[in-house]
PDB file of N, CA and C in Angstrom:
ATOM      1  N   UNK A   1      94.864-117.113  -7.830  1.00  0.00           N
ATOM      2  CA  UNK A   1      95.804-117.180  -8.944  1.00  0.00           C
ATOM      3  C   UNK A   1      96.858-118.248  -8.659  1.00  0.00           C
ATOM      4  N   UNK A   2      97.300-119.009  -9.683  1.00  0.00           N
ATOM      5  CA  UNK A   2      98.391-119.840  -9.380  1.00  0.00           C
ATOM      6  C   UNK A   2      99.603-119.915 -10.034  1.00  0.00           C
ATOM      7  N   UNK A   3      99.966-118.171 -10.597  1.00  0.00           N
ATOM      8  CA  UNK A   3     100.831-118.019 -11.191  1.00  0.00           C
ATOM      9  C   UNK A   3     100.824-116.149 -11.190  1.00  0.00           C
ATOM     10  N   UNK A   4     102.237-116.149 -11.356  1.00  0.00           N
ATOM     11  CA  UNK A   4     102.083-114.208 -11.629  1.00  0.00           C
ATOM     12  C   UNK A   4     101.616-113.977 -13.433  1.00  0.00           C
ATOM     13  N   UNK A   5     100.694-112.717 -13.765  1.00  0.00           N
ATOM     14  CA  UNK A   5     100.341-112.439 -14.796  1.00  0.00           C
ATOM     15  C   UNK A   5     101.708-112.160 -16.031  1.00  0.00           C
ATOM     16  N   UNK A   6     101.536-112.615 -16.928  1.00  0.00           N
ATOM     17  CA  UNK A   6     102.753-112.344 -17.794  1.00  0.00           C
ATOM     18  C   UNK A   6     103.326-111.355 -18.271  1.00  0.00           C
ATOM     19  N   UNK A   7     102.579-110.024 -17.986  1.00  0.00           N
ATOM     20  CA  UNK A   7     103.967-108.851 -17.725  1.00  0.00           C
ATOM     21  C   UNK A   7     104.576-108.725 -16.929  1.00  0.00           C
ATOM     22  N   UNK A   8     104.660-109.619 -15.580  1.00  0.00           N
ATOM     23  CA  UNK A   8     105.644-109.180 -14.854  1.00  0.00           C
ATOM     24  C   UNK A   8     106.688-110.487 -14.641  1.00  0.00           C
ATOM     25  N   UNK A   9     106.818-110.968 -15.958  1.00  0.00           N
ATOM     26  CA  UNK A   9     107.592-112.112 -15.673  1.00  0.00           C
ATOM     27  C   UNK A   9     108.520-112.421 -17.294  1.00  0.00           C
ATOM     28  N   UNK A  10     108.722-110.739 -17.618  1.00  0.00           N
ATOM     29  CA  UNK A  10     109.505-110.378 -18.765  1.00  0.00           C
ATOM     30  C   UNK A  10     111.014-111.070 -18.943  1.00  0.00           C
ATOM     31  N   UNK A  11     111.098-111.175 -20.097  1.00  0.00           N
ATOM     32  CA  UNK A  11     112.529-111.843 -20.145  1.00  0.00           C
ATOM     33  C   UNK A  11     114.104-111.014 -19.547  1.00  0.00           C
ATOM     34  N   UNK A  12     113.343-109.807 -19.805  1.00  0.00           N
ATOM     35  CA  UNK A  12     113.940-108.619 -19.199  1.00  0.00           C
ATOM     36  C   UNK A  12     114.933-108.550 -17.906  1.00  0.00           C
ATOM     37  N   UNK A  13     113.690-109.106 -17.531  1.00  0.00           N
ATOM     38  CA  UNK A  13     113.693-108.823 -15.537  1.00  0.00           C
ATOM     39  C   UNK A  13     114.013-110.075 -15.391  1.00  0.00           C
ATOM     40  N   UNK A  14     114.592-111.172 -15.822  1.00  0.00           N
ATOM     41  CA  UNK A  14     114.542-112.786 -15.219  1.00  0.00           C
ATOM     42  C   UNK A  14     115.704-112.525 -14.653  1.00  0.00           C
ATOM     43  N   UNK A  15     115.673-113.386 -13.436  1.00  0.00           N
ATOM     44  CA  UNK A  15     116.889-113.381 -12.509  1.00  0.00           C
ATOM     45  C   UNK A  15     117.992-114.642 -12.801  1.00  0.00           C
ATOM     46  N   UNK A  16     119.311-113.777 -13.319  1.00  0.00           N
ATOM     47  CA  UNK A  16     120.151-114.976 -13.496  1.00  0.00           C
ATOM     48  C   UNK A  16     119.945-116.290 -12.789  1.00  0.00           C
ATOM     49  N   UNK A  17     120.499-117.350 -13.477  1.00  0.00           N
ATOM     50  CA  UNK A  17     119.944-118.546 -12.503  1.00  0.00           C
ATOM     51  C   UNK A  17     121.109-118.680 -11.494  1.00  0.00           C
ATOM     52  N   UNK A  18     122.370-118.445 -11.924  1.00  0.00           N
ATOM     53  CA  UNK A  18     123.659-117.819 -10.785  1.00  0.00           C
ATOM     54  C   UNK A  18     122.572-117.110  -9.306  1.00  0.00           C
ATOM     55  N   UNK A  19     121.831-116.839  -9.804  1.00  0.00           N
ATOM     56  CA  UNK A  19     121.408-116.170  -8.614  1.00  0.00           C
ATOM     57  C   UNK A  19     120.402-116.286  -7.878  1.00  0.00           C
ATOM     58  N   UNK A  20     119.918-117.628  -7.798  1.00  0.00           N
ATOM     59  CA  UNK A  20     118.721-118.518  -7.491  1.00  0.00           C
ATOM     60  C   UNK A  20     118.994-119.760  -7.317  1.00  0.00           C
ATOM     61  N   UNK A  21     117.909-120.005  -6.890  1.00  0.00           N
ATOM     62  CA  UNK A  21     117.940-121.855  -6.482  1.00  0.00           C
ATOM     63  C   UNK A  21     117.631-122.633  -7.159  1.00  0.00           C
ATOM     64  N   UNK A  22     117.817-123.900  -7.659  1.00  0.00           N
ATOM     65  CA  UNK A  22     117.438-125.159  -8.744  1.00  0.00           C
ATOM     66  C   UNK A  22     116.248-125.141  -8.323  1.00  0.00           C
ATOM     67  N   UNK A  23     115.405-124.608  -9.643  1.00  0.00           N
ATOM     68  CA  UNK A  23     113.776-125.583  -9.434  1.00  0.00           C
ATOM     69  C   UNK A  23     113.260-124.406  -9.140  1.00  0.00           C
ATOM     70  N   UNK A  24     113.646-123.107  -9.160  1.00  0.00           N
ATOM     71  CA  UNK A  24     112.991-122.012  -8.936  1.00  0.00           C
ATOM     72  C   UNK A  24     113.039-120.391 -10.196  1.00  0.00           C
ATOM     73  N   UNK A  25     112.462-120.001 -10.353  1.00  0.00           N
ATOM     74  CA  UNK A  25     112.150-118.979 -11.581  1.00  0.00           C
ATOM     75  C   UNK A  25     112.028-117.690 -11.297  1.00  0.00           C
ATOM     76  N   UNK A  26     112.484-116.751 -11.602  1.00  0.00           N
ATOM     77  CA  UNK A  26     112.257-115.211 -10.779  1.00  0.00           C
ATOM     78  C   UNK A  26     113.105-113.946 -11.590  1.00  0.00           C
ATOM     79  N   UNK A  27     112.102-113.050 -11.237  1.00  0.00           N
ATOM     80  CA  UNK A  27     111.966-111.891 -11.736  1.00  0.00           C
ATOM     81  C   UNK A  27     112.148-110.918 -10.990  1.00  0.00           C
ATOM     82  N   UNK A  28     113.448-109.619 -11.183  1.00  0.00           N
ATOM     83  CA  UNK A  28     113.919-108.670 -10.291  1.00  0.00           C
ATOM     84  C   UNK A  28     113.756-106.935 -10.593  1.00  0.00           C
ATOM     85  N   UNK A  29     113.133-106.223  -9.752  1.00  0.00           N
ATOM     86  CA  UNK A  29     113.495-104.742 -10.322  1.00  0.00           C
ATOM     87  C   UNK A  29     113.631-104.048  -9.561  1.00  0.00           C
ATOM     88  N   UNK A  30     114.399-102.859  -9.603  1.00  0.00           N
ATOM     89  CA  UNK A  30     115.401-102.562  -9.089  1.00  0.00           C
ATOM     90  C   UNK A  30     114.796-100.942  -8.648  1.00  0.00           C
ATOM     91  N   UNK A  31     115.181-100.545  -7.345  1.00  0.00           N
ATOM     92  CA  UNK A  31     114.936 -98.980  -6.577  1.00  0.00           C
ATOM     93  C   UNK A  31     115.860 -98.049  -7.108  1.00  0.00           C
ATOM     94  N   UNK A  32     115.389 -97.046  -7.145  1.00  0.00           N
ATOM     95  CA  UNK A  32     116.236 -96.032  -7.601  1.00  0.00           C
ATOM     96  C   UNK A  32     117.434 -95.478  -6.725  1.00  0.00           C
ATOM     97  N   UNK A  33     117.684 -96.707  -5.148  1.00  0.00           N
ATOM     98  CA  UNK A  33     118.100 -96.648  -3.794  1.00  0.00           C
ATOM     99  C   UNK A  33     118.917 -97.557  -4.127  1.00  0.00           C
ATOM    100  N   UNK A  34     118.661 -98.482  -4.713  1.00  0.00           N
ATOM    101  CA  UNK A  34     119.687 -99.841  -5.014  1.00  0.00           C
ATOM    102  C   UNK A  34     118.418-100.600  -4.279  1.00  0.00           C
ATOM    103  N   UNK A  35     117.846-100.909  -3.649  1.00  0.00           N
ATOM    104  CA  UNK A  35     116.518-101.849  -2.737  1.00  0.00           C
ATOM    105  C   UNK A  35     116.354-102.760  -4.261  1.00  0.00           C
ATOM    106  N   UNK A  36     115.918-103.805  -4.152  1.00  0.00           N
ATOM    107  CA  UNK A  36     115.202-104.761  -4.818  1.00  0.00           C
ATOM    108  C   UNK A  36     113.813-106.030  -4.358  1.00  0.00           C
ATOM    109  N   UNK A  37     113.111-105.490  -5.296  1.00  0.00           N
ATOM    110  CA  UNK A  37     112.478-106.239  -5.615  1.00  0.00           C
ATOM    111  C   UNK A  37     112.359-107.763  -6.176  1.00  0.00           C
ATOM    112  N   UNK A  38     111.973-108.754  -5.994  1.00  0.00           N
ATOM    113  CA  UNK A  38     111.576-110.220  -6.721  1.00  0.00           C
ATOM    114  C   UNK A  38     110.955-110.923  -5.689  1.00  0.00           C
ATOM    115  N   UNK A  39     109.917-111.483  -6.829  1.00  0.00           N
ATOM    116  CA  UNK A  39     109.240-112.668  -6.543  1.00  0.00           C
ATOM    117  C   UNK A  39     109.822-113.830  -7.423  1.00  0.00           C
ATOM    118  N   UNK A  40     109.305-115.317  -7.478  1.00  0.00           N
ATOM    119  CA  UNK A  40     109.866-116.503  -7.643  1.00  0.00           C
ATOM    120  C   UNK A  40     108.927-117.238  -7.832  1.00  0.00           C
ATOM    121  N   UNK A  41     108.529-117.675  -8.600  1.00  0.00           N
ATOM    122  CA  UNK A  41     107.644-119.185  -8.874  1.00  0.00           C
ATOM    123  C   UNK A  41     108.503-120.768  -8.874  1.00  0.00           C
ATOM    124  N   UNK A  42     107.876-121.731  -7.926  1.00  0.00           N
ATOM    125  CA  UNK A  42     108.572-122.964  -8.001  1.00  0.00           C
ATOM    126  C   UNK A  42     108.435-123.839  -8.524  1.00  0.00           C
ATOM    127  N   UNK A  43     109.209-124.114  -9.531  1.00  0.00           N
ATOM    128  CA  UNK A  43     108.349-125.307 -10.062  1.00  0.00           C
ATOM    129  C   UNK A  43     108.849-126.747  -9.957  1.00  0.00           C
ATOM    130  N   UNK A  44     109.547-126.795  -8.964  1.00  0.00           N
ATOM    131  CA  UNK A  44     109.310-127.956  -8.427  1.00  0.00           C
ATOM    132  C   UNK A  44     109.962-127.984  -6.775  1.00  0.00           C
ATOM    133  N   UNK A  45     110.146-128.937  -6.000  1.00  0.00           N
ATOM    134  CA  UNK A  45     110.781-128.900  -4.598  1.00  0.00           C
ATOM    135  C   UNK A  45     112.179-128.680  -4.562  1.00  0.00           C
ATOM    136  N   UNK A  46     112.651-127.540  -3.718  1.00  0.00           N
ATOM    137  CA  UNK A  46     114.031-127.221  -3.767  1.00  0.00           C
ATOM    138  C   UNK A  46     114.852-126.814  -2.809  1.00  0.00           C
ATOM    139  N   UNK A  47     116.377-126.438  -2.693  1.00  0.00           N
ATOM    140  CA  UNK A  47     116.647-126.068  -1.217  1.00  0.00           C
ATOM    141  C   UNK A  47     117.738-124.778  -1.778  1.00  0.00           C
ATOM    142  N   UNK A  48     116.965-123.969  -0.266  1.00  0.00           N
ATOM    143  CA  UNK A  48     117.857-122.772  -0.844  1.00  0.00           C
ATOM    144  C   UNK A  48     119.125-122.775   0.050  1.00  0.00           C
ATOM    145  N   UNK A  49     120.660-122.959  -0.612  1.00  0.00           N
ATOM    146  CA  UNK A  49     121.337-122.928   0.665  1.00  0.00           C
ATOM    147  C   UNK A  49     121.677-122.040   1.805  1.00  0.00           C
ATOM    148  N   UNK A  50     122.381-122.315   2.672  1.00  0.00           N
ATOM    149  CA  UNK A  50     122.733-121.130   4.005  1.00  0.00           C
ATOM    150  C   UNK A  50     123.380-120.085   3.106  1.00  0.00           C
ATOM    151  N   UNK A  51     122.956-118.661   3.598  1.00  0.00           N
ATOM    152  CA  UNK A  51     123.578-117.242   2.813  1.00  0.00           C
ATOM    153  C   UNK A  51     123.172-116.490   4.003  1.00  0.00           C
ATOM    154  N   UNK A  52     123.798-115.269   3.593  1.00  0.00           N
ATOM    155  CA  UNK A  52     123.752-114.132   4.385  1.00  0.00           C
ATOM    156  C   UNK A  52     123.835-112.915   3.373  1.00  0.00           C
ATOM    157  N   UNK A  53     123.006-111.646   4.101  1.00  0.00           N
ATOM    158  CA  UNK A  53     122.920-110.649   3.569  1.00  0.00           C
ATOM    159  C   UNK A  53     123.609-109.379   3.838  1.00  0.00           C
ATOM    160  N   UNK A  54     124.142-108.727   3.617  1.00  0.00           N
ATOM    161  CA  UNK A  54     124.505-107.443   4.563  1.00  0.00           C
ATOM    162  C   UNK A  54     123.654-106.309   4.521  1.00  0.00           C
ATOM    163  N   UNK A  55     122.221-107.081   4.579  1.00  0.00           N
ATOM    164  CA  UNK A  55     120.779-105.838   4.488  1.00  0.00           C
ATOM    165  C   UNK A  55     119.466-106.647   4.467  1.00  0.00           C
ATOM    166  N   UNK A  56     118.736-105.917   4.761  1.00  0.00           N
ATOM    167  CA  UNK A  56     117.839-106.898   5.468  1.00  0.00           C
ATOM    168  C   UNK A  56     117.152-107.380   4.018  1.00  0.00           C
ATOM    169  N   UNK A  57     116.151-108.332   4.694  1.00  0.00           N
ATOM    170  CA  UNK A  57     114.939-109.205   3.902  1.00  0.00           C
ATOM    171  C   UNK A  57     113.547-109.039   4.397  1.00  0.00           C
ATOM    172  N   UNK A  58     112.505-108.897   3.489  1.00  0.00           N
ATOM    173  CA  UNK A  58     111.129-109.289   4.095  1.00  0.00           C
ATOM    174  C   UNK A  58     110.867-109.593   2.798  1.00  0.00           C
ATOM    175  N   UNK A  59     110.020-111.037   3.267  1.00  0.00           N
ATOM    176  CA  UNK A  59     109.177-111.279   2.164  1.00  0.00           C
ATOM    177  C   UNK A  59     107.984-112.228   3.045  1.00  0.00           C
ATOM    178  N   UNK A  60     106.974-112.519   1.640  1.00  0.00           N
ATOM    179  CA  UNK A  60     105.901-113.157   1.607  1.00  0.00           C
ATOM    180  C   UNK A  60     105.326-114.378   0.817  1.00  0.00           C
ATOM    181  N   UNK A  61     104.455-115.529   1.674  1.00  0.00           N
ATOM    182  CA  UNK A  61     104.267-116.305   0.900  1.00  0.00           C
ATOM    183  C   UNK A  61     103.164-116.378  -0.193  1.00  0.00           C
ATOM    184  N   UNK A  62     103.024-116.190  -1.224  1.00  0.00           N
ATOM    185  CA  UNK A  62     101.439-116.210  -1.657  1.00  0.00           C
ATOM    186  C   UNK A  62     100.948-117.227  -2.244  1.00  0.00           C
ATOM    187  N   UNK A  63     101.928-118.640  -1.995  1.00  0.00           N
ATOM    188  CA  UNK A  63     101.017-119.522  -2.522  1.00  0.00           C
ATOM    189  C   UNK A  63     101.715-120.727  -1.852  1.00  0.00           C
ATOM    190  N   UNK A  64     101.600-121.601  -1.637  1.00  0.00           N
ATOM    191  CA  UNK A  64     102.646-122.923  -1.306  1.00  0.00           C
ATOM    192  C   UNK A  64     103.144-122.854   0.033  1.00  0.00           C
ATOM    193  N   UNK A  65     104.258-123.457   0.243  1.00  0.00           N
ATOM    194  CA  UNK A  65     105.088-123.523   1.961  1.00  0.00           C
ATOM    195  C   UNK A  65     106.554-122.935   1.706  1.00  0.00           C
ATOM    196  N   UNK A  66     107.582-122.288   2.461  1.00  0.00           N
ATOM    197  CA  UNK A  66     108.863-121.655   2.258  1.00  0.00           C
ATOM    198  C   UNK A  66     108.845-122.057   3.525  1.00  0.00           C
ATOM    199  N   UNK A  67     109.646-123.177   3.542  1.00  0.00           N
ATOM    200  CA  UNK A  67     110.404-123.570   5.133  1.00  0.00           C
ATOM    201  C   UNK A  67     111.742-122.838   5.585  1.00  0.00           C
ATOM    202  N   UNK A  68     111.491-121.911   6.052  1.00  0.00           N
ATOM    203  CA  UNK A  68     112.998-120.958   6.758  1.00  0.00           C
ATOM    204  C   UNK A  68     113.826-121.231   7.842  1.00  0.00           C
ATOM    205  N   UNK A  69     115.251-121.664   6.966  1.00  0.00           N
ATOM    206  CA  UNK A  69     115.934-122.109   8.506  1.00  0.00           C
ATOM    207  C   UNK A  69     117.015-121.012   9.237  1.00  0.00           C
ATOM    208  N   UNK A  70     116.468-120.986  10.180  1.00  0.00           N
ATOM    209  CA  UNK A  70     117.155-119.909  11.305  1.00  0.00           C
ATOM    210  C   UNK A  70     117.997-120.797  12.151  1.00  0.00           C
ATOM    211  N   UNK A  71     119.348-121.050  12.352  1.00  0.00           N
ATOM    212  CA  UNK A  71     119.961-121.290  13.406  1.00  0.00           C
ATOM    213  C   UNK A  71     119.772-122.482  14.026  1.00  0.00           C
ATOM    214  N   UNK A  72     119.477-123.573  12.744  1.00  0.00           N
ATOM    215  CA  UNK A  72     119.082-124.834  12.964  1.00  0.00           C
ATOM    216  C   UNK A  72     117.477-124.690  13.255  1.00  0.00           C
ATOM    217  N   UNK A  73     117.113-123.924  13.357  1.00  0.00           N
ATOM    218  CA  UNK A  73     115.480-123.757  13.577  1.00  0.00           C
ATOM    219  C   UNK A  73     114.810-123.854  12.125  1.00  0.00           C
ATOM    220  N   UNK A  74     113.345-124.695  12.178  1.00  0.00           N
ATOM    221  CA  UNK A  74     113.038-124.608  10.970  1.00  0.00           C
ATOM    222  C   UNK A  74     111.636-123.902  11.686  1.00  0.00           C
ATOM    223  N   UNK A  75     111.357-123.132  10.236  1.00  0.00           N
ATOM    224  CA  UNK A  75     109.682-121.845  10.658  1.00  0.00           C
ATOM    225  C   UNK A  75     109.402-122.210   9.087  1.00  0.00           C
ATOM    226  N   UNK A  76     108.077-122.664   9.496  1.00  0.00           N
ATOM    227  CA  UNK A  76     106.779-122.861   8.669  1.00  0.00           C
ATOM    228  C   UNK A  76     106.605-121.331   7.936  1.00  0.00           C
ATOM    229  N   UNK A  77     106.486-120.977   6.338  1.00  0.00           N
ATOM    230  CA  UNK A  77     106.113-119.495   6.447  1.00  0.00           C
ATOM    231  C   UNK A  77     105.013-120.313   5.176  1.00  0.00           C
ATOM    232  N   UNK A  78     103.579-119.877   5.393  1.00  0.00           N
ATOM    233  CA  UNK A  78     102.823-120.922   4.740  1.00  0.00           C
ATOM    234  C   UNK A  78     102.102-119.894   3.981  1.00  0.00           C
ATOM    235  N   UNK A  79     101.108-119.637   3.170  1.00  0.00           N
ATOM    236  CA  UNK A  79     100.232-118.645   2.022  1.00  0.00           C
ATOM    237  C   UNK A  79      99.577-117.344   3.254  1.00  0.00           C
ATOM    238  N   UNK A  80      99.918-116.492   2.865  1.00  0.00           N
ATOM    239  CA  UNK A  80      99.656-115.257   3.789  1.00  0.00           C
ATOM    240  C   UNK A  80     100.812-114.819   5.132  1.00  0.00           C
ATOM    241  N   UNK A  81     101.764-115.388   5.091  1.00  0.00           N
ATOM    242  CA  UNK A  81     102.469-115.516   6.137  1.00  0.00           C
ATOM    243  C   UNK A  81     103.393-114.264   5.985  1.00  0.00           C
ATOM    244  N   UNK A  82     104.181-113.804   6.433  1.00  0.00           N
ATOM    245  CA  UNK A  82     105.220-112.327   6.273  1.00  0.00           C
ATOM    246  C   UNK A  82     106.618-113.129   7.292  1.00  0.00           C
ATOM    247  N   UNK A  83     107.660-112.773   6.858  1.00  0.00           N
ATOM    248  CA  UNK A  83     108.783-112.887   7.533  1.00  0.00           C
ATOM    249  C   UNK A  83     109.908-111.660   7.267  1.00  0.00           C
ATOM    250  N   UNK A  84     110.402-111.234   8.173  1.00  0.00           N
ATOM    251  CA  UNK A  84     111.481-110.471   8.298  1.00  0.00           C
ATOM    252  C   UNK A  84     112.633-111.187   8.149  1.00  0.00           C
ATOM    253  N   UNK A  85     113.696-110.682   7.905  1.00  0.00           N
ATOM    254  CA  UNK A  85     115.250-111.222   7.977  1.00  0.00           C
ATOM    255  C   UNK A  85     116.168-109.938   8.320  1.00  0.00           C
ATOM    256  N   UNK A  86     116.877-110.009   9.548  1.00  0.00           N
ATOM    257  CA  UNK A  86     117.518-108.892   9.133  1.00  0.00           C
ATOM    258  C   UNK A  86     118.811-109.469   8.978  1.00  0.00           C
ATOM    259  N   UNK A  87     119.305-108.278   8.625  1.00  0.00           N
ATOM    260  CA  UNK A  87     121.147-108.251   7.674  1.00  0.00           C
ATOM    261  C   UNK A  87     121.925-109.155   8.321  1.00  0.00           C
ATOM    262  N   UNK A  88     122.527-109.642   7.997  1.00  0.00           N
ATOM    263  CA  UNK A  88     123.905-110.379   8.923  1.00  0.00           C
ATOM    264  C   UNK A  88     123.579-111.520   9.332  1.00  0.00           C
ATOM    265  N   UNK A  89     122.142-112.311   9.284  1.00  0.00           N
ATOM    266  CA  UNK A  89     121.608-113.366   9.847  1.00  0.00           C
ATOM    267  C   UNK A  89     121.488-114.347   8.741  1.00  0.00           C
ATOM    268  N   UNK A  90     122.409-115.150   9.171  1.00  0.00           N
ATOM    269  CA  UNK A  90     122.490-116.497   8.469  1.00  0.00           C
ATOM    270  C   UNK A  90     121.200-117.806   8.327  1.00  0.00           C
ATOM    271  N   UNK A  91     120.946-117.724   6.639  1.00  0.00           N
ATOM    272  CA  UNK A  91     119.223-118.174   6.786  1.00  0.00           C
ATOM    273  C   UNK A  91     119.499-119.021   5.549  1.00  0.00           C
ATOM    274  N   UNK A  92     118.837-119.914   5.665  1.00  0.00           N
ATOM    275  CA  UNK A  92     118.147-121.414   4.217  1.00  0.00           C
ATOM    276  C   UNK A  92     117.118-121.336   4.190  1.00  0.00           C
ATOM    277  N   UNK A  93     117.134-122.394   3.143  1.00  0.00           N
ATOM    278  CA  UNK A  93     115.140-122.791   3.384  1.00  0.00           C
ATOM    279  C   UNK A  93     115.005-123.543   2.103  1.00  0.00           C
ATOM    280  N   UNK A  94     113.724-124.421   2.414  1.00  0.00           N
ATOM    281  CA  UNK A  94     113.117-125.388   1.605  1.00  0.00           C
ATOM    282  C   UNK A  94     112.027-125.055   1.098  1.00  0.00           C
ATOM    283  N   UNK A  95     111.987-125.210  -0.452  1.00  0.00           N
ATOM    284  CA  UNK A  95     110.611-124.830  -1.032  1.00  0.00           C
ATOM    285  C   UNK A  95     110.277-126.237  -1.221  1.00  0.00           C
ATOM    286  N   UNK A  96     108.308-125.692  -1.570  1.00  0.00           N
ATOM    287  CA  UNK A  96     107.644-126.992  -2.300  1.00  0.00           C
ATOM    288  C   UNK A  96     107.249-126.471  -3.915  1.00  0.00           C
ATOM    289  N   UNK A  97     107.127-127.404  -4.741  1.00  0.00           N
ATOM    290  CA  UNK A  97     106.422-127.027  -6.064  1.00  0.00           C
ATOM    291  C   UNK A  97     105.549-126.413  -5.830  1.00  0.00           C
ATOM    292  N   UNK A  98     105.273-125.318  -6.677  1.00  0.00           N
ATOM    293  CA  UNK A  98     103.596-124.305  -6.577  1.00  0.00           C
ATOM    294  C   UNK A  98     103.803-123.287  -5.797  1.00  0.00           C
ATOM    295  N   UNK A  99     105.161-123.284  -5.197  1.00  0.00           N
ATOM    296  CA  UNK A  99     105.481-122.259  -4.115  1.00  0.00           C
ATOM    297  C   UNK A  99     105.451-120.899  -4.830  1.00  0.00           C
ATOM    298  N   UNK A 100     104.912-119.597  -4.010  1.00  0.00           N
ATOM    299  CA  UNK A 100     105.062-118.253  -5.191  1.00  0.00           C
ATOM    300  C   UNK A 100     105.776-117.709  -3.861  1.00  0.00           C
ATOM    301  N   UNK A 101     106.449-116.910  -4.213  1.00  0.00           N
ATOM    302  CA  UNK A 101     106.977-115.895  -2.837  1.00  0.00           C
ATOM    303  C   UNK A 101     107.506-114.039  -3.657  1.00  0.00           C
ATOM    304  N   UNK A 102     107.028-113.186  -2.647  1.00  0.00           N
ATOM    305  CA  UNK A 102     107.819-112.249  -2.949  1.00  0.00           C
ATOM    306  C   UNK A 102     108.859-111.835  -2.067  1.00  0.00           C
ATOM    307  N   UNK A 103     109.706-111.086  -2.306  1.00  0.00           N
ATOM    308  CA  UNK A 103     111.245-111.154  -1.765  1.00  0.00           C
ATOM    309  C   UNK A 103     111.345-109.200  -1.673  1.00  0.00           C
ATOM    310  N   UNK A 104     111.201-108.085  -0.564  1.00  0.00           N
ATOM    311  CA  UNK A 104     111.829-107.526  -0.987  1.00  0.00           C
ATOM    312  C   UNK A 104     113.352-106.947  -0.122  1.00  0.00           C
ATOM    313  N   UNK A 105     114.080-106.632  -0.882  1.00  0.00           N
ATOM    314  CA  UNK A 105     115.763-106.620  -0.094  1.00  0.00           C
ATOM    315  C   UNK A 105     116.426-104.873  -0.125  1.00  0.00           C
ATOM    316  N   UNK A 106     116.895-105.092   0.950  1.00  0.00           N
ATOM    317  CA  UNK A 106     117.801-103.576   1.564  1.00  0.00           C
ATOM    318  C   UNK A 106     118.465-103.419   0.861  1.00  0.00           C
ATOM    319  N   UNK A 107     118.682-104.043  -0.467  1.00  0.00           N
ATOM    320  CA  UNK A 107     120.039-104.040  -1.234  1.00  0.00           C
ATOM    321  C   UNK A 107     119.884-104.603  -2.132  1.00  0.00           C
ATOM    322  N   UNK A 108     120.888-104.453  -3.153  1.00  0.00           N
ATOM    323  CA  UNK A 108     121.236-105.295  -4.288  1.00  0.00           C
ATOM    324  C   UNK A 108     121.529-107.358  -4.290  1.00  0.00           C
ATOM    325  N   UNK A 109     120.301-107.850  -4.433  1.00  0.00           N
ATOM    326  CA  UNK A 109     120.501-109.125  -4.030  1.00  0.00           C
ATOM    327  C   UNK A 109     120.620-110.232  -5.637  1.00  0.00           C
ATOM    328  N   UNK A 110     120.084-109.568  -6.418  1.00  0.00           N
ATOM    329  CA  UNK A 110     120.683-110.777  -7.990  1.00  0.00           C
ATOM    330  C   UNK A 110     120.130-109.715  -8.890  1.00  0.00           C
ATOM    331  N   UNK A 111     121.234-110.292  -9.515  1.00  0.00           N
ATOM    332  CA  UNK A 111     121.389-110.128 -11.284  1.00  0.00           C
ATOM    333  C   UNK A 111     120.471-110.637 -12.109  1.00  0.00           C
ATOM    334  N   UNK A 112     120.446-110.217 -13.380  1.00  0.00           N
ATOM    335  CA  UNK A 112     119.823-110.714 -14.392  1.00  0.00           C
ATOM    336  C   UNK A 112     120.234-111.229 -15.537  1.00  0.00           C
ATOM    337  N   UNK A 113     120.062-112.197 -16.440  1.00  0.00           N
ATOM    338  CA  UNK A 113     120.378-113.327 -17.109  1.00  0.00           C
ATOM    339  C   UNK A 113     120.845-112.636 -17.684  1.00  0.00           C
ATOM    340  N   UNK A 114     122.088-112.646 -18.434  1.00  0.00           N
ATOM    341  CA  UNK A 114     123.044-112.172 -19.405  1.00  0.00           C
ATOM    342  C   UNK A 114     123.850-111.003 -18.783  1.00  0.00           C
ATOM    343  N   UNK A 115     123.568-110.651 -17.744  1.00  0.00           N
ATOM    344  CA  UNK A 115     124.069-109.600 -17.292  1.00  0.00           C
ATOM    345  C   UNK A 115     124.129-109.786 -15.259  1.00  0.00           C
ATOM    346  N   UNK A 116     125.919-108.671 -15.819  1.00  0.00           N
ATOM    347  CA  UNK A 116     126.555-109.211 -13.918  1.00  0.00           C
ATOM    348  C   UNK A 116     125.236-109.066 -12.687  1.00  0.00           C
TER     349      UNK A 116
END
């Protein structure tokens, strides 16, 4: 596949762009814990800047490259790849076009378009 199927990429669920990176598209839903869910389609090359979480991260690549920078370290996370993040750890990263990733978070990590 080189794209997510179009119910799960409802206007609904789109993730403010406040809350994303230039050049990237994404869709969020939400645990009955506060935990969240999103994945992201890229559509074109982009950089995500340095942030921090106060809860962890794991996600996955399922299509393209997500270059993750750790501590001046850059890690390859390439189609099938898994990465952890935990809380408090200061992280970037570089996408390519075609990139798909899913994202899921310990916490409340973005909003949705029209709303805080």
């Amino acid at each position: 596949m080189d794209d997510f199927p179009e119910f799960m990429k409802t206007p609904e669920n789109a993730i403010a762009q406040a809350s994303q990176s230039k050049g990237a598209r994404g869709w969020i839903y939400d645990g009955a814990d506060g935990k969240q869910v999103a994945y992201w389609v890229c559509d074109k090359d982009g950089v995500s800047a340095e942030h921090v979480h106060d809860f962890d991260e794991y996600f996955t690549v399922l299509q393209g490259r997500y270059t993750l920078i750790l501590g001046g370290r850059r890690i390859d996370v390439c189609r099938g790849d898994e990465y952890f993040i935990p809380k408090n750890t200061p992280h970037a990263g570089e996408f390519s076009a075609g990139t798909r990733t899913i994202h899921c978070f310990g916490g409340r990590r973005a909003g949705r378009e029209g709303k805080p």
